[in-house]
N, C-alpha and C. Protein backbone atom coordinates (compact mmCIF):
# COMPACT_ATOMS: atom_id res chain seq x y z
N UNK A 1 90.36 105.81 204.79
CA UNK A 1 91.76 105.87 204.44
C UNK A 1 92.09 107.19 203.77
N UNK A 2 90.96 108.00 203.23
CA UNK A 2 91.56 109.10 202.23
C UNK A 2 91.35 109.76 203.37
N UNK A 3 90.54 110.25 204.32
CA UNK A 3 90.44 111.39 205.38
C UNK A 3 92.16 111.33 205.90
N UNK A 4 92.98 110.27 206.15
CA UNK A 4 94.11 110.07 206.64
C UNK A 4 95.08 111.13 206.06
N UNK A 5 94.74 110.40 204.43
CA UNK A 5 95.84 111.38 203.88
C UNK A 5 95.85 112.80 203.65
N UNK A 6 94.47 113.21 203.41
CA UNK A 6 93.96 114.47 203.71
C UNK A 6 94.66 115.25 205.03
N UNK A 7 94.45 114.66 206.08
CA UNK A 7 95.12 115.58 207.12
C UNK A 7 96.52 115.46 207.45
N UNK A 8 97.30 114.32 206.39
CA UNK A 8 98.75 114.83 207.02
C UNK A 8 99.23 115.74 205.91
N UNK A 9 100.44 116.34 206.77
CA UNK A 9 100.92 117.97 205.81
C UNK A 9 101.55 116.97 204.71
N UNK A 10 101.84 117.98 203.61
CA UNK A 10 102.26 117.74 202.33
C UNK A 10 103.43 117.92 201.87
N UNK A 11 103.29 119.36 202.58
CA UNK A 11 104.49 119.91 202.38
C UNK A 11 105.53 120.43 203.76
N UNK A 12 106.64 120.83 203.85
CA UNK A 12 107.54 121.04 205.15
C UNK A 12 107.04 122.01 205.65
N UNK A 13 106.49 122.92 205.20
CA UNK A 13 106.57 124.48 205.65
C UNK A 13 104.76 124.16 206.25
N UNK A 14 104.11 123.17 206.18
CA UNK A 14 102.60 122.85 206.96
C UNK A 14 103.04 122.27 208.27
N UNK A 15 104.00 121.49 208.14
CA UNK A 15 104.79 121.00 209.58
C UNK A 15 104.55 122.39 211.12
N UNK A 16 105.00 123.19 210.14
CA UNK A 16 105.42 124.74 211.14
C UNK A 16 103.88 125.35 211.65
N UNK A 17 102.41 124.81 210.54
CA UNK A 17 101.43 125.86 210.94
C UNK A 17 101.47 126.21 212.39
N UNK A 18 101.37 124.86 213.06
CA UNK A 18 100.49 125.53 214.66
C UNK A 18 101.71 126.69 215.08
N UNK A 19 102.78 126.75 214.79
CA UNK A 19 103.96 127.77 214.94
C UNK A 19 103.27 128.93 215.25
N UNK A 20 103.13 129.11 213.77
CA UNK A 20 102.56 130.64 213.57
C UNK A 20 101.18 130.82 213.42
N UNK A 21 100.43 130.18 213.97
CA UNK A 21 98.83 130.33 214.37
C UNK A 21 98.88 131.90 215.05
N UNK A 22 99.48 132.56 215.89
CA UNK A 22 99.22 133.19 216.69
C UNK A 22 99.88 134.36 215.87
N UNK A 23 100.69 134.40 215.07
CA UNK A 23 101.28 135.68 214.38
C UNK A 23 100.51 136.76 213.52
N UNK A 24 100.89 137.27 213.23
CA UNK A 24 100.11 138.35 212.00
C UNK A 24 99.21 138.83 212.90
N UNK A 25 98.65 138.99 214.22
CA UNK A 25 97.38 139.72 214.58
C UNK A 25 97.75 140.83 214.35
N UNK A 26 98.93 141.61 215.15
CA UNK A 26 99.14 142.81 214.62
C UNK A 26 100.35 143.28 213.78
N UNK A 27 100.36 143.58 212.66
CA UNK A 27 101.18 144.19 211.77
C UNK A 27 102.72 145.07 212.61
N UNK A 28 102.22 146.32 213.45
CA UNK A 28 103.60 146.34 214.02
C UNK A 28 103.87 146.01 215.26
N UNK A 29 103.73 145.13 215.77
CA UNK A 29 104.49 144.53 217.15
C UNK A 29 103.47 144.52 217.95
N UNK A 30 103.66 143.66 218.99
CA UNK A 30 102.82 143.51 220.60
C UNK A 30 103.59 144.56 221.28
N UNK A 31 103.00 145.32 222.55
CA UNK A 31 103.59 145.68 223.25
C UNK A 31 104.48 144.70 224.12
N UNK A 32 104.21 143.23 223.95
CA UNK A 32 104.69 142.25 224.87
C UNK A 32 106.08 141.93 223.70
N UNK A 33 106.52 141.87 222.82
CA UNK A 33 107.26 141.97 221.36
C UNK A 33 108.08 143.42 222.31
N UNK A 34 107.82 144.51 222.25
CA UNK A 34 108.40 145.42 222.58
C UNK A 34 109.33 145.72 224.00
N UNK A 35 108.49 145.05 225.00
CA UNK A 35 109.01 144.57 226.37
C UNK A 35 109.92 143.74 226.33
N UNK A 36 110.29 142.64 225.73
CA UNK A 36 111.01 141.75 225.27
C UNK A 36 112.01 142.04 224.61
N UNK A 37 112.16 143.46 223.51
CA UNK A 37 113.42 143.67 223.20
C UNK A 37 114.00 144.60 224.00
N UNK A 38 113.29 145.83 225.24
CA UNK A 38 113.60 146.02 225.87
C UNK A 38 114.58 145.78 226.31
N UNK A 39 113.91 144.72 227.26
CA UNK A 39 114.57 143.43 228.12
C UNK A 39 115.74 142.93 227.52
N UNK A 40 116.33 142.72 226.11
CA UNK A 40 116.95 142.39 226.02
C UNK A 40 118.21 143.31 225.48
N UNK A 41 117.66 144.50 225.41
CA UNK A 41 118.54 146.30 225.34
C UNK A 41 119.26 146.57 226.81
N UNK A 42 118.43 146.12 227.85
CA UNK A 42 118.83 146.06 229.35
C UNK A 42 119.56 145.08 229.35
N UNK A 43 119.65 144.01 229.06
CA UNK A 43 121.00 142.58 229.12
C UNK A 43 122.25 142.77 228.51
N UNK A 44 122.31 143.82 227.23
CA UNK A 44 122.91 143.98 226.85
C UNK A 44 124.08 145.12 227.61
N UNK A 45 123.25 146.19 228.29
CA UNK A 45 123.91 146.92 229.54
C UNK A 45 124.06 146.49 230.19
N UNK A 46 123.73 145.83 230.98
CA UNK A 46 123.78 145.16 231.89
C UNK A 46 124.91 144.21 231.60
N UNK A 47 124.72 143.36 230.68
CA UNK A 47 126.60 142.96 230.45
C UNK A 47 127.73 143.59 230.46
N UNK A 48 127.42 144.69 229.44
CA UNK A 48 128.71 145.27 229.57
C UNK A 48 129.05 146.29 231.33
N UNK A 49 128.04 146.67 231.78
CA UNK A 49 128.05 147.05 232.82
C UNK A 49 129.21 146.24 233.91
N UNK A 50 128.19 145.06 233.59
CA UNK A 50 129.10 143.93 234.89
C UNK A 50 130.52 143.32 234.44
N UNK A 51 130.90 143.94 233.11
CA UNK A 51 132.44 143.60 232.49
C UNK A 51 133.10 144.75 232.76
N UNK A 52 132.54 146.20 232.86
CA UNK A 52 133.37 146.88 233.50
C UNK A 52 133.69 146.42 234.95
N UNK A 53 132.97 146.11 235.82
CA UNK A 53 132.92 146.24 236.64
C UNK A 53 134.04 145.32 237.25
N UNK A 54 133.65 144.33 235.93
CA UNK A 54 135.01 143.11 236.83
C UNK A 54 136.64 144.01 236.21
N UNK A 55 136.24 144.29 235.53
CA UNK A 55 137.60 144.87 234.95
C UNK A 55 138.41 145.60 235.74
N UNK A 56 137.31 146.45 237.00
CA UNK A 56 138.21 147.21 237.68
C UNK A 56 138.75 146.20 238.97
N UNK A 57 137.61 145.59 239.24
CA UNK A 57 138.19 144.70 240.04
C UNK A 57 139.33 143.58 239.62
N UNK A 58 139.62 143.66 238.53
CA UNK A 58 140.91 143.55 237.94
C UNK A 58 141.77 143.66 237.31
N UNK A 59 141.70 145.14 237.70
CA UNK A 59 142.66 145.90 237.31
C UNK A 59 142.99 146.36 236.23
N UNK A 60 142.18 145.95 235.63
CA UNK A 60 142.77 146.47 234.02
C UNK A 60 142.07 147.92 233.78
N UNK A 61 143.84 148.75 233.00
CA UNK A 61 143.97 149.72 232.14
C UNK A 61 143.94 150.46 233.58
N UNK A 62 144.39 150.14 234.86
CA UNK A 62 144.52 150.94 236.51
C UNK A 62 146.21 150.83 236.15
N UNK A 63 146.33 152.26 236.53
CA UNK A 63 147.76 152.34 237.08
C UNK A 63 148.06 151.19 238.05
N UNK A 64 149.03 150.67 238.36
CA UNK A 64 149.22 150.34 239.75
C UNK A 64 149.45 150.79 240.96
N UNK A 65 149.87 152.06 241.21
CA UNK A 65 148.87 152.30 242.54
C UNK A 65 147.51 152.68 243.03
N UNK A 66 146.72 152.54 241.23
CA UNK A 66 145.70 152.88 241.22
C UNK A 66 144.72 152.07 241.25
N UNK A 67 144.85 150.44 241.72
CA UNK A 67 144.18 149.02 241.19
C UNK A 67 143.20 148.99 242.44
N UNK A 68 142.64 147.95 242.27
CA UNK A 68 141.62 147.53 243.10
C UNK A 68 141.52 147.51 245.04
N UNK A 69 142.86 147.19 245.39
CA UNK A 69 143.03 147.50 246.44
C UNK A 69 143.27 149.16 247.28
N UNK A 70 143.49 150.16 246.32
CA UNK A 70 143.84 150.95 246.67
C UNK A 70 142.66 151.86 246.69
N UNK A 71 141.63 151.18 246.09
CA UNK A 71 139.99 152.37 246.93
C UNK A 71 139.63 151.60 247.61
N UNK A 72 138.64 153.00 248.52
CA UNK A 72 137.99 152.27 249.62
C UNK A 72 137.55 151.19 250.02
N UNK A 73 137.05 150.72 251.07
CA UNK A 73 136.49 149.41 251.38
C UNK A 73 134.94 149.56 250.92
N UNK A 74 134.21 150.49 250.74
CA UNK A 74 132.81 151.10 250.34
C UNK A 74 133.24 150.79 248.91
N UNK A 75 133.97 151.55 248.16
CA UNK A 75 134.14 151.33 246.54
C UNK A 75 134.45 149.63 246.53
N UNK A 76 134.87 149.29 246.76
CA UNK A 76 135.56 147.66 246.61
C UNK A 76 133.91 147.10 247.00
N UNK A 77 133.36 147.06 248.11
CA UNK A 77 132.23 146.20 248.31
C UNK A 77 130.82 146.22 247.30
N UNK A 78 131.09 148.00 246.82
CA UNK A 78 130.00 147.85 245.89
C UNK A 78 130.56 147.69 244.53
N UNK A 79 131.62 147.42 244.46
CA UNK A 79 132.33 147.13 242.72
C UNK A 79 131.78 145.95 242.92
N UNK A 80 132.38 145.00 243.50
CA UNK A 80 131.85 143.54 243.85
C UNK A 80 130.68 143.20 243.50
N UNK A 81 130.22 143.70 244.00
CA UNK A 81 128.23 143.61 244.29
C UNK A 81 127.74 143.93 242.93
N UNK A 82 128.21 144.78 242.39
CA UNK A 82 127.56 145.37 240.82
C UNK A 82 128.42 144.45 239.27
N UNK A 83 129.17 144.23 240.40
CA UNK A 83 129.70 143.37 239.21
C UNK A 83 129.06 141.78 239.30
N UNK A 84 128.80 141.43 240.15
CA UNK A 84 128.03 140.11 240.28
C UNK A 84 126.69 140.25 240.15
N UNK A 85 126.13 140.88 240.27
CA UNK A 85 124.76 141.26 240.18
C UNK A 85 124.80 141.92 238.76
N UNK A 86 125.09 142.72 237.98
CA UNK A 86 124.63 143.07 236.62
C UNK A 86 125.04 141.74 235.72
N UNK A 87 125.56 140.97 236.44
CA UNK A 87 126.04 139.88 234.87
C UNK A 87 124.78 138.98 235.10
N UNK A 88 124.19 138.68 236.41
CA UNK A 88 123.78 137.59 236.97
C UNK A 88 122.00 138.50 236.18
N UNK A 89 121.74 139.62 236.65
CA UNK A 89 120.56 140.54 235.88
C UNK A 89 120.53 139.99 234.28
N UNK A 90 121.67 140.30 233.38
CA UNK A 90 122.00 139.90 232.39
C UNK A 90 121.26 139.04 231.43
N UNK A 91 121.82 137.86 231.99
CA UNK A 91 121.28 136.48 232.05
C UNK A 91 119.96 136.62 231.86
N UNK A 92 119.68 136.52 233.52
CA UNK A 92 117.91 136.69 233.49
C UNK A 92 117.26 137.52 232.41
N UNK A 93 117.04 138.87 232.39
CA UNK A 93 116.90 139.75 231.00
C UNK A 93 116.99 139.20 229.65
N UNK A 94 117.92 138.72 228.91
CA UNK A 94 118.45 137.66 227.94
C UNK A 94 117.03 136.76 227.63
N UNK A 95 117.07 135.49 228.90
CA UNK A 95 116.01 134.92 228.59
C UNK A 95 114.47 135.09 229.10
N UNK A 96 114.54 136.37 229.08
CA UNK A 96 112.83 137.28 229.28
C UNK A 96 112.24 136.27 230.96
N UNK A 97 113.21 135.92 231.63
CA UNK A 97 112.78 135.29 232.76
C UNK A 97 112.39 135.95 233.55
N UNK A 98 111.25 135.73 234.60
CA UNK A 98 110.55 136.46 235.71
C UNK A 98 111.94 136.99 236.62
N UNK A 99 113.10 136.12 237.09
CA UNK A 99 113.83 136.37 238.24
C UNK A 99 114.60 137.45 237.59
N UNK A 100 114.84 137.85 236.02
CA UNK A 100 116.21 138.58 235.31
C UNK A 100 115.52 140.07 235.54
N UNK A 101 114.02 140.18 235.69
CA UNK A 101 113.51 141.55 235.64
C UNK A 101 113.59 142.13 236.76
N UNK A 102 113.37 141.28 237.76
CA UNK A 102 113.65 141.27 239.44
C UNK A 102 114.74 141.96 240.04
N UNK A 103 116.24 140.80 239.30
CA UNK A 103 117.74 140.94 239.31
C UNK A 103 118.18 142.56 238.85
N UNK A 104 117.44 143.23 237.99
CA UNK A 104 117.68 143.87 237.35
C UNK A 104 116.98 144.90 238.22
N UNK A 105 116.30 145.22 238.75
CA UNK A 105 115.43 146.13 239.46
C UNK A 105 116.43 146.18 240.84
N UNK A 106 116.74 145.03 240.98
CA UNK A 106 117.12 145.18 242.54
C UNK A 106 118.83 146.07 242.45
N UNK A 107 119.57 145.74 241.08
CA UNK A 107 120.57 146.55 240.49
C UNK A 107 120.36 148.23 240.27
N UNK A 108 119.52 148.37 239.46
CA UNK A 108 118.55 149.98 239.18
C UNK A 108 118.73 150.24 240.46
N UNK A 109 117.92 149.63 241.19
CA UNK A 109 117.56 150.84 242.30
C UNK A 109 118.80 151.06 243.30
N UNK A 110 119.44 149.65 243.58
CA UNK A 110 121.03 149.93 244.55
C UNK A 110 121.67 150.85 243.28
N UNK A 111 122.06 150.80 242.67
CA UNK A 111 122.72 152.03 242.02
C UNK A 111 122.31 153.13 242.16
N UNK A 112 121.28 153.82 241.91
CA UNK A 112 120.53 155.16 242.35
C UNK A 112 120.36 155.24 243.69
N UNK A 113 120.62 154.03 244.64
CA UNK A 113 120.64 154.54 246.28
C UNK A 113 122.41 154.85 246.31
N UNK A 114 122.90 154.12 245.75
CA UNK A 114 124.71 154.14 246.26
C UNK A 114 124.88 156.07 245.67
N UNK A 115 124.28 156.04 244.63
CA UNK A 115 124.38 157.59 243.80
C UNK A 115 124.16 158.32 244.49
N UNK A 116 123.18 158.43 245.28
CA UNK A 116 122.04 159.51 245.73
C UNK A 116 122.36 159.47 247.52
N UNK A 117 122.43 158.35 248.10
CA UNK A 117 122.89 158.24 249.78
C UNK A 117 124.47 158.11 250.00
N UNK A 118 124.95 157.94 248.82
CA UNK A 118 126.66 157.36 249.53
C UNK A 118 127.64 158.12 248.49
N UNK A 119 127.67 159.35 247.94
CA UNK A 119 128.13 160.11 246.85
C UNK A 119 129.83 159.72 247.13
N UNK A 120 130.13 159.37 248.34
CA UNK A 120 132.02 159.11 248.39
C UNK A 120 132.42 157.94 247.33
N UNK A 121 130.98 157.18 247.18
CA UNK A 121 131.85 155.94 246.84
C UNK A 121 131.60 155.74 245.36
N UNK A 122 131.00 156.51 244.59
CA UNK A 122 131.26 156.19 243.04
C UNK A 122 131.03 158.06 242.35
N UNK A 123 130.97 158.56 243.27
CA UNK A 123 130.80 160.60 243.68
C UNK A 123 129.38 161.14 243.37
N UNK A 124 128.83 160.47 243.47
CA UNK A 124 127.03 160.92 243.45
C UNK A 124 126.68 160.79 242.18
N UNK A 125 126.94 160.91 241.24
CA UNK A 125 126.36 161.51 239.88
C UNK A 125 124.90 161.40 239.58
N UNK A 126 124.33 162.93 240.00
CA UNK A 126 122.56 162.84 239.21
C UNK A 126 122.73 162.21 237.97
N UNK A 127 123.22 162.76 236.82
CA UNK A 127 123.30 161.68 235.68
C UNK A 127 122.52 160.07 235.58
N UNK A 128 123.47 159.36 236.33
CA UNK A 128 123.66 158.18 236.51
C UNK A 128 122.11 157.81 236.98
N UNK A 129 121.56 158.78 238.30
CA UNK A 129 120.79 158.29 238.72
C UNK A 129 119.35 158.77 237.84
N UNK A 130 118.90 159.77 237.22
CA UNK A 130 118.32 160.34 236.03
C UNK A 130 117.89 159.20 235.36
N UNK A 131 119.26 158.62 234.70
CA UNK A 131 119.02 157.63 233.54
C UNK A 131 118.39 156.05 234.03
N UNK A 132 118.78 155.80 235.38
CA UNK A 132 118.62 154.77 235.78
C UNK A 132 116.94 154.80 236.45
N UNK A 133 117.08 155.83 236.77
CA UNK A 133 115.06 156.10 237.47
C UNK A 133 114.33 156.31 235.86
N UNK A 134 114.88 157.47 234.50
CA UNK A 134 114.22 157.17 233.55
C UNK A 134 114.13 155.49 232.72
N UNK A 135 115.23 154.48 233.29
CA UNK A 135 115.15 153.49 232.41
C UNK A 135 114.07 152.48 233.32
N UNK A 136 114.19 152.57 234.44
CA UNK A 136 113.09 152.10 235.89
C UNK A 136 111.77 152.41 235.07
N UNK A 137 111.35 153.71 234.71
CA UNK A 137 110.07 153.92 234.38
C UNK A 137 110.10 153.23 232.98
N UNK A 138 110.93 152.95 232.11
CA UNK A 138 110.16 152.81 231.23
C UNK A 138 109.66 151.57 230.89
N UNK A 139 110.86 150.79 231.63
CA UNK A 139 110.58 149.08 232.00
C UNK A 139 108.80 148.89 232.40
N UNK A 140 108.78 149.73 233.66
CA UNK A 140 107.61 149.59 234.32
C UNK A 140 106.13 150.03 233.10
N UNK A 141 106.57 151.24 232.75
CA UNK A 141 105.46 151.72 231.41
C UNK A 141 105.04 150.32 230.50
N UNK A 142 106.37 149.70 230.10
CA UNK A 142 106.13 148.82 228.91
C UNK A 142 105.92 147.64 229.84
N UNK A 143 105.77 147.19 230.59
CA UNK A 143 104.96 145.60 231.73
C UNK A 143 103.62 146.21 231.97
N UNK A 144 103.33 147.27 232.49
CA UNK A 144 101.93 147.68 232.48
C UNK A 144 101.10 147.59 231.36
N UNK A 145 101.63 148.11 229.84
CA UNK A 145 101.27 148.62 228.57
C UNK A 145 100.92 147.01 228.49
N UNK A 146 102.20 146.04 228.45
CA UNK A 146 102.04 144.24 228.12
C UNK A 146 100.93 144.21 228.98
N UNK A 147 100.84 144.30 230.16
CA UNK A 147 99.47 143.62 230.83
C UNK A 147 98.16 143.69 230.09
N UNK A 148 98.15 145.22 230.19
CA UNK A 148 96.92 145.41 229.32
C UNK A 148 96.62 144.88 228.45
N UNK A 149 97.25 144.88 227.40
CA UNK A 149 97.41 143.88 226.35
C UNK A 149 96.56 142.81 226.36
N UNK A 150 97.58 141.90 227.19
CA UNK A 150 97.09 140.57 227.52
C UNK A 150 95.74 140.00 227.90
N UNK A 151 94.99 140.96 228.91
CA UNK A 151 94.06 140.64 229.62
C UNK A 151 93.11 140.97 228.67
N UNK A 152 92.89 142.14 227.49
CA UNK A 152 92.41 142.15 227.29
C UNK A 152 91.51 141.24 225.67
């Protein structure tokens, strides 16, 4: 009967041990800790990204002969597309899900192809595509860096 009472917690904050069994190994962060806020620095663009995006597709702060109908059928199909796709990236990213890193890659890279192959329809900007191939690598740097990590 005393072994019983011995092993139940005493206090609230013993409730939590198995919690934090795994914490404190390293003092400043996992690289997998670091990937993760990443990931969630990218959701955060990635939102606002896909709120511009609806914005133009409706119209707001567009002149009116300047609204959504009045660019191309190329600008209109990829407003669309980037605007459904960076919110939907978003999401995924947010909750560190396998499909949001995916969503998000498959966004990166159609943006730096629309930049780089189709300059009529958002006017090329190296810029754009620079930042989006440097933010590509660094995603990729910090999932490699986590692997290692892990396995080892």
């Amino acid at each position: 009967m005393s072994d019983q009472s011995e092993r139940r917690p005493t206090r609230p904050s013993d409730l939590l041990e198995p919690v934090r069994a795994g914490k404190g190994a390293r003092a400043g962060g996992s690289w997998t800790e670091y990937l993760v806020l990443f990931l969630r620095l990218m959701a955060a663009v990635s939102l606002l990204k896909g709120l511009y995006h609806w914005a133009q597709v409706c119209g707001i702060g567009a002149a009116p002969d300047e609204g959504f109908l009045a660019h191309s059928m190329a600008w209109r199909a990829a407003t669309v597309f980037f605007a459904i796709l960076d919110l939907v990236a978003a999401v995924g990213l947010w909750l560190a899900a396998a499909w949001g890193a995916v969503v998000w890659l498959s966004s990166v890279v159609s943006m730096a192809v629309v930049e780089v192959f189709f300059p009529n329809v958002y006017g090329g900007s190296v810029a754009v595509v620079f930042v989006e191939v440097t933010l590509l690598g660094v995603y990729l740097w910090l999932a490699i860096v986590s692997a290692r990590e892990h396995q080892a």
